[in-house]
PDB file of N, CA and C in Angstrom:
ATOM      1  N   UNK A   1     142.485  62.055 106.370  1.00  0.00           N
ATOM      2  CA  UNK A   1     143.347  61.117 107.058  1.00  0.00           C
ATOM      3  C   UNK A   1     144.788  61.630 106.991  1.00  0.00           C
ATOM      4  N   UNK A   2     145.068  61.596 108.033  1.00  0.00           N
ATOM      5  CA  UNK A   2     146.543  62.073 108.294  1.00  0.00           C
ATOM      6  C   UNK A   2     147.634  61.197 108.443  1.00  0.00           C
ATOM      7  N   UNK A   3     148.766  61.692 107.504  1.00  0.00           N
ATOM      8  CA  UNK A   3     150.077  60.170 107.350  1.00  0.00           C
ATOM      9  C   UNK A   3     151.180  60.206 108.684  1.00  0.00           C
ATOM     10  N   UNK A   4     151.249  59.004 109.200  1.00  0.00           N
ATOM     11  CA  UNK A   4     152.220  59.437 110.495  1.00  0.00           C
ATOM     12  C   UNK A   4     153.585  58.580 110.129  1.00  0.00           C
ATOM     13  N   UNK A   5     154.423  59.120 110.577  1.00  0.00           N
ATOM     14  CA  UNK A   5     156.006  59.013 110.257  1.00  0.00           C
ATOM     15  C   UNK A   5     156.374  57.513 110.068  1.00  0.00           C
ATOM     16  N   UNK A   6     155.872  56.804 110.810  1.00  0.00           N
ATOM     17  CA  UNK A   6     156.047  55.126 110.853  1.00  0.00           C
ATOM     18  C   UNK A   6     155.690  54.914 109.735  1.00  0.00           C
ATOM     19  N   UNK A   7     154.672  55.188 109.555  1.00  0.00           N
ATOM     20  CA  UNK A   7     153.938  54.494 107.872  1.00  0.00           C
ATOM     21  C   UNK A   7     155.177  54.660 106.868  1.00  0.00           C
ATOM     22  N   UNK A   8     155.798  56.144 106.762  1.00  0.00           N
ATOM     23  CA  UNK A   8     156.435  56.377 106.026  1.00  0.00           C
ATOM     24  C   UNK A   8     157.837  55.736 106.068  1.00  0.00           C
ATOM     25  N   UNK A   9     158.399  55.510 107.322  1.00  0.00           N
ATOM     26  CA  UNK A   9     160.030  55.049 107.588  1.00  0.00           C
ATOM     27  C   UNK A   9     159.604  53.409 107.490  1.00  0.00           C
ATOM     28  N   UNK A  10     158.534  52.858 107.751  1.00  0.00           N
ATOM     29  CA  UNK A  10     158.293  51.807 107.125  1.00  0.00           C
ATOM     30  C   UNK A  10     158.191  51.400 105.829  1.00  0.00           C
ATOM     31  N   UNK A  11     158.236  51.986 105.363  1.00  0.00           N
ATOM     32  CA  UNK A  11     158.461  52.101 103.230  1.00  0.00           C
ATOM     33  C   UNK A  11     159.450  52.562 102.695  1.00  0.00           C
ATOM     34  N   UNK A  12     160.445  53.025 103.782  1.00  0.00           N
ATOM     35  CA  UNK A  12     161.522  53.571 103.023  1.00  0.00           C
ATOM     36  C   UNK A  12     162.639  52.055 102.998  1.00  0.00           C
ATOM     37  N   UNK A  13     163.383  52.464 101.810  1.00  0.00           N
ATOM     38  CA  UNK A  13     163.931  51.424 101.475  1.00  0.00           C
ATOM     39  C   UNK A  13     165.587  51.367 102.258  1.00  0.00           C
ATOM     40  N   UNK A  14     166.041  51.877 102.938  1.00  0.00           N
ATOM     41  CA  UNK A  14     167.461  52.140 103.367  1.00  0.00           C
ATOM     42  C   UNK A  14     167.248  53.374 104.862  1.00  0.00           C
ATOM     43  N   UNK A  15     168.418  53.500 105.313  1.00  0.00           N
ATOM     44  CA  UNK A  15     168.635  54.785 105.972  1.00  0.00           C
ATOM     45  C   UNK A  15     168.671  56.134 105.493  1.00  0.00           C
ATOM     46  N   UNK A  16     168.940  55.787 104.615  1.00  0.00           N
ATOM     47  CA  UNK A  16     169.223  57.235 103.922  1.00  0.00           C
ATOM     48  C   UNK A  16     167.715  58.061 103.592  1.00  0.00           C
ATOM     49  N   UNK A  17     166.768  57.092 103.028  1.00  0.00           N
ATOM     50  CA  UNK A  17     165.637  57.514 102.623  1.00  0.00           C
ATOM     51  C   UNK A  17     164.436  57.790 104.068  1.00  0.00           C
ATOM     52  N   UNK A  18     164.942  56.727 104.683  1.00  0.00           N
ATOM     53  CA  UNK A  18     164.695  56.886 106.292  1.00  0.00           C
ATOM     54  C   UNK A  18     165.084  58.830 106.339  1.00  0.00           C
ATOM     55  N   UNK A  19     166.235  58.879 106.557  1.00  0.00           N
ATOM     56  CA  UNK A  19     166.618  60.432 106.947  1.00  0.00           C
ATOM     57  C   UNK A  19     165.719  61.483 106.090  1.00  0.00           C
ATOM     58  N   UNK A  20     165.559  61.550 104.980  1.00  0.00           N
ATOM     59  CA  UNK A  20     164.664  62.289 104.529  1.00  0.00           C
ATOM     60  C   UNK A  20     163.267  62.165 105.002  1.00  0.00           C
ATOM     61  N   UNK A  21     162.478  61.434 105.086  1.00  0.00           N
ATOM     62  CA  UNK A  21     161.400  60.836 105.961  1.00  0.00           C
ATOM     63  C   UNK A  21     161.183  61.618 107.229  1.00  0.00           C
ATOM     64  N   UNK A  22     162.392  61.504 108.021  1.00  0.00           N
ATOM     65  CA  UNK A  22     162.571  62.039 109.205  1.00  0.00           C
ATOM     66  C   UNK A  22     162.652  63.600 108.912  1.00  0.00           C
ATOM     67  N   UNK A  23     163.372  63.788 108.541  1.00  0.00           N
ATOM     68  CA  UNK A  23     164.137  65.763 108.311  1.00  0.00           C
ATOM     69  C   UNK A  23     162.590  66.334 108.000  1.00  0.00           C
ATOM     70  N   UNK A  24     161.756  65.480 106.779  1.00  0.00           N
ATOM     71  CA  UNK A  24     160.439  66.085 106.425  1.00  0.00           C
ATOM     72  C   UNK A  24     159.516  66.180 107.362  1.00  0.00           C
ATOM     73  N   UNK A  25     159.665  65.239 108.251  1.00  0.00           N
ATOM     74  CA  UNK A  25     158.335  65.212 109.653  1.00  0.00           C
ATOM     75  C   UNK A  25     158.739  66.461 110.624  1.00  0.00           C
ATOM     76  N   UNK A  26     160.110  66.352 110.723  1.00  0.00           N
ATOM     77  CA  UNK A  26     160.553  67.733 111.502  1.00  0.00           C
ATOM     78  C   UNK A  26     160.316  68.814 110.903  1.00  0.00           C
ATOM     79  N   UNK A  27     159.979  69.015 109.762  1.00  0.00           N
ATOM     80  CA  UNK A  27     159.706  70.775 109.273  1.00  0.00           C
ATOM     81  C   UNK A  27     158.313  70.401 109.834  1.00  0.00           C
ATOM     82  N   UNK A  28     157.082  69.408 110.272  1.00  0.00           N
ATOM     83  CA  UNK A  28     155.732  69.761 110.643  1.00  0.00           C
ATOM     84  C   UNK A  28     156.306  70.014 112.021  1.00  0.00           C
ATOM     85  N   UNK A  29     156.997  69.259 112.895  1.00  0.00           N
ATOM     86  CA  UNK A  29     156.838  69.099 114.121  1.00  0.00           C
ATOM     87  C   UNK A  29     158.254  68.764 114.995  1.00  0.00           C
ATOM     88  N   UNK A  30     158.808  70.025 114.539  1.00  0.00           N
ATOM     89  CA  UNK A  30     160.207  70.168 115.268  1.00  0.00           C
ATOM     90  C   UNK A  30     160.423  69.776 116.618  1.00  0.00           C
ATOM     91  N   UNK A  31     159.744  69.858 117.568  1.00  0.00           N
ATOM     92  CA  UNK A  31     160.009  69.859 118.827  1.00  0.00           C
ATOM     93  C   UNK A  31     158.898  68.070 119.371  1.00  0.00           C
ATOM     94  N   UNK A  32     159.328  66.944 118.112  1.00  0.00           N
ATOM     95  CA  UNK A  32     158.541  66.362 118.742  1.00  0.00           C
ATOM     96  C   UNK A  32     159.842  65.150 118.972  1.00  0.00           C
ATOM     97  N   UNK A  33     159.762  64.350 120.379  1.00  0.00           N
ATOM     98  CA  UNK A  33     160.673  64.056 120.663  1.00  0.00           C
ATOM     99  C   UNK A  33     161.185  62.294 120.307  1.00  0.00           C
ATOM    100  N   UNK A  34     160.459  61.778 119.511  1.00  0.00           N
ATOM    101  CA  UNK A  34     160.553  60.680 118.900  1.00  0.00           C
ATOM    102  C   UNK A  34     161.407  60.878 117.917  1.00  0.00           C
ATOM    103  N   UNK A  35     161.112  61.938 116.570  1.00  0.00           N
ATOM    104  CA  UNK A  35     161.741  62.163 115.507  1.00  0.00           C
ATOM    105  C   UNK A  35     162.966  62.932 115.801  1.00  0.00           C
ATOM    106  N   UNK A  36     162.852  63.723 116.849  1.00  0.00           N
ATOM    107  CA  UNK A  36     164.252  64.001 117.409  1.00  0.00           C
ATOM    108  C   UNK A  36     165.182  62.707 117.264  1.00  0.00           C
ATOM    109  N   UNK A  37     165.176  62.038 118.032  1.00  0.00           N
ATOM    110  CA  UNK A  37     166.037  61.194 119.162  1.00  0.00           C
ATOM    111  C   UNK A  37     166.347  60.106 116.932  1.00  0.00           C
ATOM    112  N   UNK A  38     165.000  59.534 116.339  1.00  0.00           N
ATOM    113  CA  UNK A  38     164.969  58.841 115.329  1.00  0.00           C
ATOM    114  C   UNK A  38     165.973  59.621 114.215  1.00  0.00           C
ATOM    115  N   UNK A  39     166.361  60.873 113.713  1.00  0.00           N
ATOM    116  CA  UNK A  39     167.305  62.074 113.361  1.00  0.00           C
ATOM    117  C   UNK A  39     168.701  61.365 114.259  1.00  0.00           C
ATOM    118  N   UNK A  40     168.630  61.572 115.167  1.00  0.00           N
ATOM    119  CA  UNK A  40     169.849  61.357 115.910  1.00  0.00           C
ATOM    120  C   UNK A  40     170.908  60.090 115.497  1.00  0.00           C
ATOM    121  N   UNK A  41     169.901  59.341 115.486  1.00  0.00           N
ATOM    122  CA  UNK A  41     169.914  57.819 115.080  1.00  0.00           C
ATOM    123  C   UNK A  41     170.543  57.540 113.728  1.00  0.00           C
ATOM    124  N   UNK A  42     169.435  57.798 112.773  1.00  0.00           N
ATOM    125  CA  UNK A  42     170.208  57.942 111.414  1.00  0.00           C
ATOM    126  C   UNK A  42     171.227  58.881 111.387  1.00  0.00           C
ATOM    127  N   UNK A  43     171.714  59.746 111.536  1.00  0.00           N
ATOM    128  CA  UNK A  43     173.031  60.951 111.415  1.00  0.00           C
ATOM    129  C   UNK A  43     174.319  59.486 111.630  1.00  0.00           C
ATOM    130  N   UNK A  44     173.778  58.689 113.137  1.00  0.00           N
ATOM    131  CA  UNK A  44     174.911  57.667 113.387  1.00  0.00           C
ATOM    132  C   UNK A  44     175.378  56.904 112.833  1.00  0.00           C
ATOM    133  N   UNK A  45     173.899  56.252 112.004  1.00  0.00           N
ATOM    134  CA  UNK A  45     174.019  55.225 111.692  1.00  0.00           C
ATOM    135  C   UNK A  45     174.939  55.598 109.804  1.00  0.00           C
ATOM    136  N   UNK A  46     174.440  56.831 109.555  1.00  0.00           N
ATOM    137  CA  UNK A  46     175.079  56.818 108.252  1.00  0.00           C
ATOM    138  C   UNK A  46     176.373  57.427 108.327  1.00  0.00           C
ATOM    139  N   UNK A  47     176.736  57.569 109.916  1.00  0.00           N
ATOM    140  CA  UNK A  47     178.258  58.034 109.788  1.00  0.00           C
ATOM    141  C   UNK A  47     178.842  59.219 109.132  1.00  0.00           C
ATOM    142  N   UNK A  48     177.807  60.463 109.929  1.00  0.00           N
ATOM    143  CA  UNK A  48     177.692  61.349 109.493  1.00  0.00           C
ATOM    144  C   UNK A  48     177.888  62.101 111.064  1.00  0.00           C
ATOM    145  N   UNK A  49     179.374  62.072 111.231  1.00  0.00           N
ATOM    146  CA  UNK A  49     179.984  62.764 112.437  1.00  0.00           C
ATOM    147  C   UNK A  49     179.299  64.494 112.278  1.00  0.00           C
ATOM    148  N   UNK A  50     179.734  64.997 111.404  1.00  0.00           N
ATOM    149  CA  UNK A  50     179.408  66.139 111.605  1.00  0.00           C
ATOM    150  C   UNK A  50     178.150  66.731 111.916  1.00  0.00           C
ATOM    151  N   UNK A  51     176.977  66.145 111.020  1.00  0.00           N
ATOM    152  CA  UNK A  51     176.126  66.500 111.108  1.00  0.00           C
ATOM    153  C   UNK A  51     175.649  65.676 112.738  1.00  0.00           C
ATOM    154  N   UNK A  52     176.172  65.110 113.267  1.00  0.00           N
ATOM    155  CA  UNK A  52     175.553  64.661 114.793  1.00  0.00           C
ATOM    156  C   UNK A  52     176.384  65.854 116.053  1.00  0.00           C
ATOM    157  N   UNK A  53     176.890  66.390 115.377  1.00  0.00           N
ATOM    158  CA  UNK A  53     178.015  67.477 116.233  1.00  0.00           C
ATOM    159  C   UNK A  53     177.144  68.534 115.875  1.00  0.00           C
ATOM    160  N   UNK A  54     176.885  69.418 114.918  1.00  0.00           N
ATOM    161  CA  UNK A  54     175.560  70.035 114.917  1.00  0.00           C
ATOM    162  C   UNK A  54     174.258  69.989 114.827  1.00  0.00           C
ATOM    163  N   UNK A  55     173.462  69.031 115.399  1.00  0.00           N
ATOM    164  CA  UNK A  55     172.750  68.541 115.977  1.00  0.00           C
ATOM    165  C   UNK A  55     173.003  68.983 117.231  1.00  0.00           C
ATOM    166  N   UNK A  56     173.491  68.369 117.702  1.00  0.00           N
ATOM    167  CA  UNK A  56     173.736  68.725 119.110  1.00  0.00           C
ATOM    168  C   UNK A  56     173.837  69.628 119.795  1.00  0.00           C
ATOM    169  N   UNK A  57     174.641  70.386 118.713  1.00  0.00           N
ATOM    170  CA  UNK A  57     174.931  72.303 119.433  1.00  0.00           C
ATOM    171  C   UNK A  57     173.898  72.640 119.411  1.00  0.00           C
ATOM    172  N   UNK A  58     172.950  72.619 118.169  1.00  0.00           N
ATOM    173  CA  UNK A  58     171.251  73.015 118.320  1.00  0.00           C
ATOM    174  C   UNK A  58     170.815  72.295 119.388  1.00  0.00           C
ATOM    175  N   UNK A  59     170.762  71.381 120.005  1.00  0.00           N
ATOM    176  CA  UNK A  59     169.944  70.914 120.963  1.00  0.00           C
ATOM    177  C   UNK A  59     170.370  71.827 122.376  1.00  0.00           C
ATOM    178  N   UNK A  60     171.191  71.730 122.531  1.00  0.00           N
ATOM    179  CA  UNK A  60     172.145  72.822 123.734  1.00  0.00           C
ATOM    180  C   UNK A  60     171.572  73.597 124.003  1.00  0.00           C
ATOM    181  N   UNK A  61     171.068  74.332 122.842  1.00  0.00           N
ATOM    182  CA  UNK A  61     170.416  75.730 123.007  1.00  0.00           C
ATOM    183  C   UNK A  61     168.729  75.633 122.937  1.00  0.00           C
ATOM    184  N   UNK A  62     168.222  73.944 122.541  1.00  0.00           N
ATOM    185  CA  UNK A  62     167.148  74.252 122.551  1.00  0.00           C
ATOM    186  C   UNK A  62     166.541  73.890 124.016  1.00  0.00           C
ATOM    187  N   UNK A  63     165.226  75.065 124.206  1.00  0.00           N
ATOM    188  CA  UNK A  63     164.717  75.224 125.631  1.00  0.00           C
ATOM    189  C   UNK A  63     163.569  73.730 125.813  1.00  0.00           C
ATOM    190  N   UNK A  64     163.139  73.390 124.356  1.00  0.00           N
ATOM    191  CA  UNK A  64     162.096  72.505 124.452  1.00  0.00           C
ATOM    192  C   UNK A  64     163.298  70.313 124.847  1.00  0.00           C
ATOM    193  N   UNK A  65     164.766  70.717 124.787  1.00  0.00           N
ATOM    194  CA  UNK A  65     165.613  69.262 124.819  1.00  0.00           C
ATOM    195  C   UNK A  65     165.221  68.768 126.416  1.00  0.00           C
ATOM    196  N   UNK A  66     164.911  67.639 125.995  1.00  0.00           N
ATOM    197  CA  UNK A  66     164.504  67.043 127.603  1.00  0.00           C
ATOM    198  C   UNK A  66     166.202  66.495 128.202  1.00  0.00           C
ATOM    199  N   UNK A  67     166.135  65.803 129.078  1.00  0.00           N
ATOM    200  CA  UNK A  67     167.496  64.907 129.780  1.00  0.00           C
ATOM    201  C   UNK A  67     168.048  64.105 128.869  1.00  0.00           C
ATOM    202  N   UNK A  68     166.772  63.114 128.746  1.00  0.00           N
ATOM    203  CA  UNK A  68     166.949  61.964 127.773  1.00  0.00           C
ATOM    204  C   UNK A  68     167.793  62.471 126.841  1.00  0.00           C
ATOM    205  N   UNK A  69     167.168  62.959 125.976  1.00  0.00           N
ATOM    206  CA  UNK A  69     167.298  63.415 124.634  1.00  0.00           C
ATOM    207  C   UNK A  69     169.117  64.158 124.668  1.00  0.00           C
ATOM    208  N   UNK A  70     169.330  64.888 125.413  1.00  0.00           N
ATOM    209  CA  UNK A  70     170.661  65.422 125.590  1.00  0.00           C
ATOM    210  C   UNK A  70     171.473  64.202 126.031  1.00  0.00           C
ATOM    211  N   UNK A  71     171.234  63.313 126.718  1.00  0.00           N
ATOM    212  CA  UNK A  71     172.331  62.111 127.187  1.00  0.00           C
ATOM    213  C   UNK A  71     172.152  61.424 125.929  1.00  0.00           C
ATOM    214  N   UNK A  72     171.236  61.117 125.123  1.00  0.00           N
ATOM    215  CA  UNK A  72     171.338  60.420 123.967  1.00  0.00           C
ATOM    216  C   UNK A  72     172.382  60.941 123.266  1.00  0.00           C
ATOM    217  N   UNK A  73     172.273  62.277 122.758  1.00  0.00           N
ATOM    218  CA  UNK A  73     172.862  63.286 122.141  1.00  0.00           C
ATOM    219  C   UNK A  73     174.397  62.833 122.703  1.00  0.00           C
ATOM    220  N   UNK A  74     174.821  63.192 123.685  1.00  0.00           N
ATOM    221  CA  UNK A  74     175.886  62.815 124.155  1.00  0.00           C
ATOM    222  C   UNK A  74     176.867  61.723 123.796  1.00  0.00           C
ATOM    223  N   UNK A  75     175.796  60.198 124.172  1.00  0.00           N
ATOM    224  CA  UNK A  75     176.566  59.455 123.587  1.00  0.00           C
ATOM    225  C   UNK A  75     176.857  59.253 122.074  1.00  0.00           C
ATOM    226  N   UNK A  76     175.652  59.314 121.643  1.00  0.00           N
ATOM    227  CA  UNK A  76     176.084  59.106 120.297  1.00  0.00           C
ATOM    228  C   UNK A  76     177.586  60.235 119.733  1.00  0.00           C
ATOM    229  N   UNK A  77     177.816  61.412 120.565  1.00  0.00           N
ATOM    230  CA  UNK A  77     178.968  62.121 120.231  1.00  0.00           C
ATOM    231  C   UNK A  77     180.288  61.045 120.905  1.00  0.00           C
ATOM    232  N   UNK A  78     180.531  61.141 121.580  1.00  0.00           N
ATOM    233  CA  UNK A  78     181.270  60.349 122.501  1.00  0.00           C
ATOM    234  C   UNK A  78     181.541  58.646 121.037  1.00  0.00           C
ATOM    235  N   UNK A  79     180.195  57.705 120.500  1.00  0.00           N
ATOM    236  CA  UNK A  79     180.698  57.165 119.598  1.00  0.00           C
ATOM    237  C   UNK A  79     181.133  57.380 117.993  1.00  0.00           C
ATOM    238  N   UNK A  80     181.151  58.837 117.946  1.00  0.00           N
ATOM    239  CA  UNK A  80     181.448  59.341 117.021  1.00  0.00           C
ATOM    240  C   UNK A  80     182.593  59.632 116.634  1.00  0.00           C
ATOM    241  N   UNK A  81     182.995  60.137 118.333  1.00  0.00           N
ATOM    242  CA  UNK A  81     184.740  60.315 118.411  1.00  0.00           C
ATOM    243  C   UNK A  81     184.675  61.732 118.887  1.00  0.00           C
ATOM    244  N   UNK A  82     183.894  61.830 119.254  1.00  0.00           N
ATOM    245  CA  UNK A  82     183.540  64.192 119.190  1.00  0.00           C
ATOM    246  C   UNK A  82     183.701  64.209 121.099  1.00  0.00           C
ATOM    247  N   UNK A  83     184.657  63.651 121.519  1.00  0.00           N
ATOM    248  CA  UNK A  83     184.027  63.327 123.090  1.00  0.00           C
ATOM    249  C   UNK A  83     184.360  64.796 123.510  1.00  0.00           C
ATOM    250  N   UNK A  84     184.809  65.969 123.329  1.00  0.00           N
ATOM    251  CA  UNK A  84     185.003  67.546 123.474  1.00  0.00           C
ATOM    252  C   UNK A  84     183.661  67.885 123.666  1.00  0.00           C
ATOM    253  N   UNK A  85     182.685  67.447 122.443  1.00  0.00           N
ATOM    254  CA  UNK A  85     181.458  67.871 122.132  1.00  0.00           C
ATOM    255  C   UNK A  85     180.263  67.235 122.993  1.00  0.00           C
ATOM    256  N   UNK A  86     181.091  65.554 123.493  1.00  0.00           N
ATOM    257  CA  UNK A  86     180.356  65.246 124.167  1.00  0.00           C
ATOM    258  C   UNK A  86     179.948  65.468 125.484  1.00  0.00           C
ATOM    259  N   UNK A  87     181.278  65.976 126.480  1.00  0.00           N
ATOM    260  CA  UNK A  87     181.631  66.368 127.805  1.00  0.00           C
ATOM    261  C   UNK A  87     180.377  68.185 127.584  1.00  0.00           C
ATOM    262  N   UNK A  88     180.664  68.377 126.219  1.00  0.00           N
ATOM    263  CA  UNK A  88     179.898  70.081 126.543  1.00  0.00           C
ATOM    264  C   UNK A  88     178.508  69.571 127.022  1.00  0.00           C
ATOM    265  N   UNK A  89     177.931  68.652 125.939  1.00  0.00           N
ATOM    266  CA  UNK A  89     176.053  68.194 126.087  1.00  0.00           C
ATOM    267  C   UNK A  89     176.708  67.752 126.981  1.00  0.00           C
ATOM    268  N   UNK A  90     177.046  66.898 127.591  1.00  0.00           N
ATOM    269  CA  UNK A  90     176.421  66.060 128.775  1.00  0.00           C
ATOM    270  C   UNK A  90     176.142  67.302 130.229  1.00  0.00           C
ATOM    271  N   UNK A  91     177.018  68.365 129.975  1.00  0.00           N
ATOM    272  CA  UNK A  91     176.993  69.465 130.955  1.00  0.00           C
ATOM    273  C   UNK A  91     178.060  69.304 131.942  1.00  0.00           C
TER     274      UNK A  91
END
């Protein structure tokens, strides 16, 4: 039986433990686009400008980033305060 990410971000006690949760599902399955976008999310929510600014530059370059996922990317730069960074993702 195989453990899927919900089970786990459902037991975590905070965001923070959330983010580890997340970062660990991405070393199985980097390019999957839920835990993407859920990464994105927590970086915001814990007010962690930087790390949502590189995030992003990696996404730029990645071939597998859908639309979505880059306009997400975007705004969340744009409420970060990074709007330089945000005008680059948005294209």
């Amino acid at each position: 039986m195989s453990a899927q990410p919900q089970e786990f971000l459902g037991a975590a006690a905070n965001d923070q433990d959330r983010l580890t949760v997340v970062r660990r599902f991405l070393e199985l399955a980097p390019h999957d686009s839920r835990l993407r976008r859920q990464l994105l999310a927590l970086l915001e929510a814990l007010n962690l400008p930087a790390e949502v600014i590189e995030l992003s530059r990696q996404l730029r370059s990645d071939p597998f980033a859908d639309a979505l996922w880059l306009a997400d990317a975007a705004s969340a730069l744009h409420r970060v305060g990074a709007d330089l960074e945000a005008h680059r993702t948005f294209g």
